[in-house]
C-alpha atoms as a PDB file:
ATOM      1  CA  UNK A   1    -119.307  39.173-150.763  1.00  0.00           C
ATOM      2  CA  UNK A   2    -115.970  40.362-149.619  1.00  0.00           C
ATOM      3  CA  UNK A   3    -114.369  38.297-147.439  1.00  0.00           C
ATOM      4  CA  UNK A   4    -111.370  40.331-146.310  1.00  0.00           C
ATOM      5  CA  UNK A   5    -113.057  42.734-143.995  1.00  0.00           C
ATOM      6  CA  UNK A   6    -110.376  41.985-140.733  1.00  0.00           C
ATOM      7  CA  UNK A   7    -108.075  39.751-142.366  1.00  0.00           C
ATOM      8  CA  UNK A   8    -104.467  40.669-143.095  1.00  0.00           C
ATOM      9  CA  UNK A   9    -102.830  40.685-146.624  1.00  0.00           C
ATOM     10  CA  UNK A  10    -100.792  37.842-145.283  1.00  0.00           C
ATOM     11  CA  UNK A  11    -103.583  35.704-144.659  1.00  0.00           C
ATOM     12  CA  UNK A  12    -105.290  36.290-147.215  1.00  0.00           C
ATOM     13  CA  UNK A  13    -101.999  35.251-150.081  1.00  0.00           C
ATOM     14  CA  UNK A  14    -101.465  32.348-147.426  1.00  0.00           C
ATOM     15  CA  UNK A  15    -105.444  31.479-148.470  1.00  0.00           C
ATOM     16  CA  UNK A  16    -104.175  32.167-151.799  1.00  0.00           C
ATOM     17  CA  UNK A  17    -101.334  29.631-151.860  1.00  0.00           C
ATOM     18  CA  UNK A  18    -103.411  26.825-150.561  1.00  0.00           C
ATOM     19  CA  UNK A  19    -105.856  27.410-153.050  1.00  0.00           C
ATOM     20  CA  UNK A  20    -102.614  26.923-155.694  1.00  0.00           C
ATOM     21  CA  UNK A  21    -101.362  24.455-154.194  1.00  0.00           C
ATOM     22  CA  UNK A  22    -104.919  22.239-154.156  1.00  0.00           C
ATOM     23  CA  UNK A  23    -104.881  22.537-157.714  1.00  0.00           C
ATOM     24  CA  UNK A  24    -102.205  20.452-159.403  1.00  0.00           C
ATOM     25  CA  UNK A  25    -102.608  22.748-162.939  1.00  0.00           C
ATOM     26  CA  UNK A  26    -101.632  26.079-160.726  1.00  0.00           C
ATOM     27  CA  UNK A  27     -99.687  24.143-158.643  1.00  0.00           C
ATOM     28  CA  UNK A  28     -97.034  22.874-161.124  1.00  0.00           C
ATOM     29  CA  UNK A  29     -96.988  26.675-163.312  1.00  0.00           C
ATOM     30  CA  UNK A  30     -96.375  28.294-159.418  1.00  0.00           C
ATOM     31  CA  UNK A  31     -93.452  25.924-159.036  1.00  0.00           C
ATOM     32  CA  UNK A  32     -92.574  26.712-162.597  1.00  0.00           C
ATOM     33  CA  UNK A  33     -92.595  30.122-163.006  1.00  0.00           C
ATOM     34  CA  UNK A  34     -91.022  30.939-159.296  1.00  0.00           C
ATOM     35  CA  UNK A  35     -88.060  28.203-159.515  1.00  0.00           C
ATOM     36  CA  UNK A  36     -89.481  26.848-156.147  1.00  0.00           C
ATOM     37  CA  UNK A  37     -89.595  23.063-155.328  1.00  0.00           C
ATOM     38  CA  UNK A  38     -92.331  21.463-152.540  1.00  0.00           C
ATOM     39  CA  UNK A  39     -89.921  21.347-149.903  1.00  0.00           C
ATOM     40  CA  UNK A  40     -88.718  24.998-150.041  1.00  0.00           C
ATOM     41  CA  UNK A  41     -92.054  26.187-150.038  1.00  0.00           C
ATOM     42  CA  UNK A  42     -93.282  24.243-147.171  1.00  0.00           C
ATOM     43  CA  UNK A  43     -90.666  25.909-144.977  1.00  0.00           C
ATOM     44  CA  UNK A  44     -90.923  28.985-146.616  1.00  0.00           C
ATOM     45  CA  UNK A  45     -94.957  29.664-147.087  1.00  0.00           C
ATOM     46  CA  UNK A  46     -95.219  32.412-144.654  1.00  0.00           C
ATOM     47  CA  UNK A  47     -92.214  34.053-146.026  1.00  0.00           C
ATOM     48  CA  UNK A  48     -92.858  37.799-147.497  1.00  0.00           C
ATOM     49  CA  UNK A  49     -90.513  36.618-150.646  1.00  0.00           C
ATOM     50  CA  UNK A  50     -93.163  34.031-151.129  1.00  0.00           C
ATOM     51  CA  UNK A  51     -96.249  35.519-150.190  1.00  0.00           C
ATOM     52  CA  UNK A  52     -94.906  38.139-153.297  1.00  0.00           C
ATOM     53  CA  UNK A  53     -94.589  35.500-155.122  1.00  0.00           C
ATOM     54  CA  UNK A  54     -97.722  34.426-154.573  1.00  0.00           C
ATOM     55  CA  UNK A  55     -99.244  38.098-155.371  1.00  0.00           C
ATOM     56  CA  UNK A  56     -97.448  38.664-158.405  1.00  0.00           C
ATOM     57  CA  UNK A  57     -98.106  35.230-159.700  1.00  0.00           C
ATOM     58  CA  UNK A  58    -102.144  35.933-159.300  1.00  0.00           C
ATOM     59  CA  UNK A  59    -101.472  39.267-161.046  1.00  0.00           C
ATOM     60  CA  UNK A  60     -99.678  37.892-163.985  1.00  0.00           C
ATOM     61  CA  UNK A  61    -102.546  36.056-165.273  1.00  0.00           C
ATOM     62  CA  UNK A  62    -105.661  37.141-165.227  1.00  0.00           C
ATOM     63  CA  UNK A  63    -108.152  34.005-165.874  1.00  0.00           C
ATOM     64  CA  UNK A  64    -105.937  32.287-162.598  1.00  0.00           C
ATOM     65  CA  UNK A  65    -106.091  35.918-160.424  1.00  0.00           C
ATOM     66  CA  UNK A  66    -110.600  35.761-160.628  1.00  0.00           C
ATOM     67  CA  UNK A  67    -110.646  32.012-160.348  1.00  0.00           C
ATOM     68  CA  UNK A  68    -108.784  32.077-156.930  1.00  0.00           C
ATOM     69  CA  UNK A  69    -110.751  35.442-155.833  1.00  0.00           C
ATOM     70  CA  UNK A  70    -113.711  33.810-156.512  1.00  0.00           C
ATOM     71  CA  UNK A  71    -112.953  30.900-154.621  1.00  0.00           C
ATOM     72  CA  UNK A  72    -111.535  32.821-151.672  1.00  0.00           C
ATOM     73  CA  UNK A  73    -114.759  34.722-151.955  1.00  0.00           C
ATOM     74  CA  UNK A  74    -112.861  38.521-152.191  1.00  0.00           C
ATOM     75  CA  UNK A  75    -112.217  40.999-154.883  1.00  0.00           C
ATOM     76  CA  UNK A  76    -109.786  40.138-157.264  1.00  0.00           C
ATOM     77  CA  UNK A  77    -107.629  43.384-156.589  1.00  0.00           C
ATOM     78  CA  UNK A  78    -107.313  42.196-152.832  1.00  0.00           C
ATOM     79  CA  UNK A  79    -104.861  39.736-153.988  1.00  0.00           C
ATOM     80  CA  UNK A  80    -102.897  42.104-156.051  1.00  0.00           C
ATOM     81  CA  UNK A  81    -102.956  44.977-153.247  1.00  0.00           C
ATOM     82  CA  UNK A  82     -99.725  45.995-152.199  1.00  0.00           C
ATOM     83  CA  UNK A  83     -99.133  46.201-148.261  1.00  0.00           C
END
């Protein structure tokens, strides 16, 4: 099932960052790795910096990249894609 037909990259890494966000493992090594804190991101989510972020983080690690695909229901190279 691919879920994407219609829906923008944006959305789609905005799905993405939810889905990190809802788990506290992915959640802190996002954080981590991007030198983000909560309150940045909450104003910044939509941002294209961030929604990079979020891309590049998915694409860095492989196990974490089909995990959210599956989840999201889409093809793991939909979340690496670049616009």
């Amino acid at each position: 099932m691919n879920r994407t037909d219609g829906m923008d990259r944006d959305t789609l890494l905005l799905q993405a960052l939810a889905h990190i966000i809802a788990d506290a493992r992915l959640r802190d090594r996002f954080l981590a790795l991007t030198g983000l804190d909560a309150a940045t991101l909450r104003a910044r989510a939509g941002d294209a910096d961030v929604l990079e972020a979020v891309a590049s983080f998915l694409a860095g690690h492989e196990p974490d990249l089909v995990a959210v695909a599956a989840a999201l229901g889409v093809e793991p190279a939909a979340l690496c894609a670049r616009s």
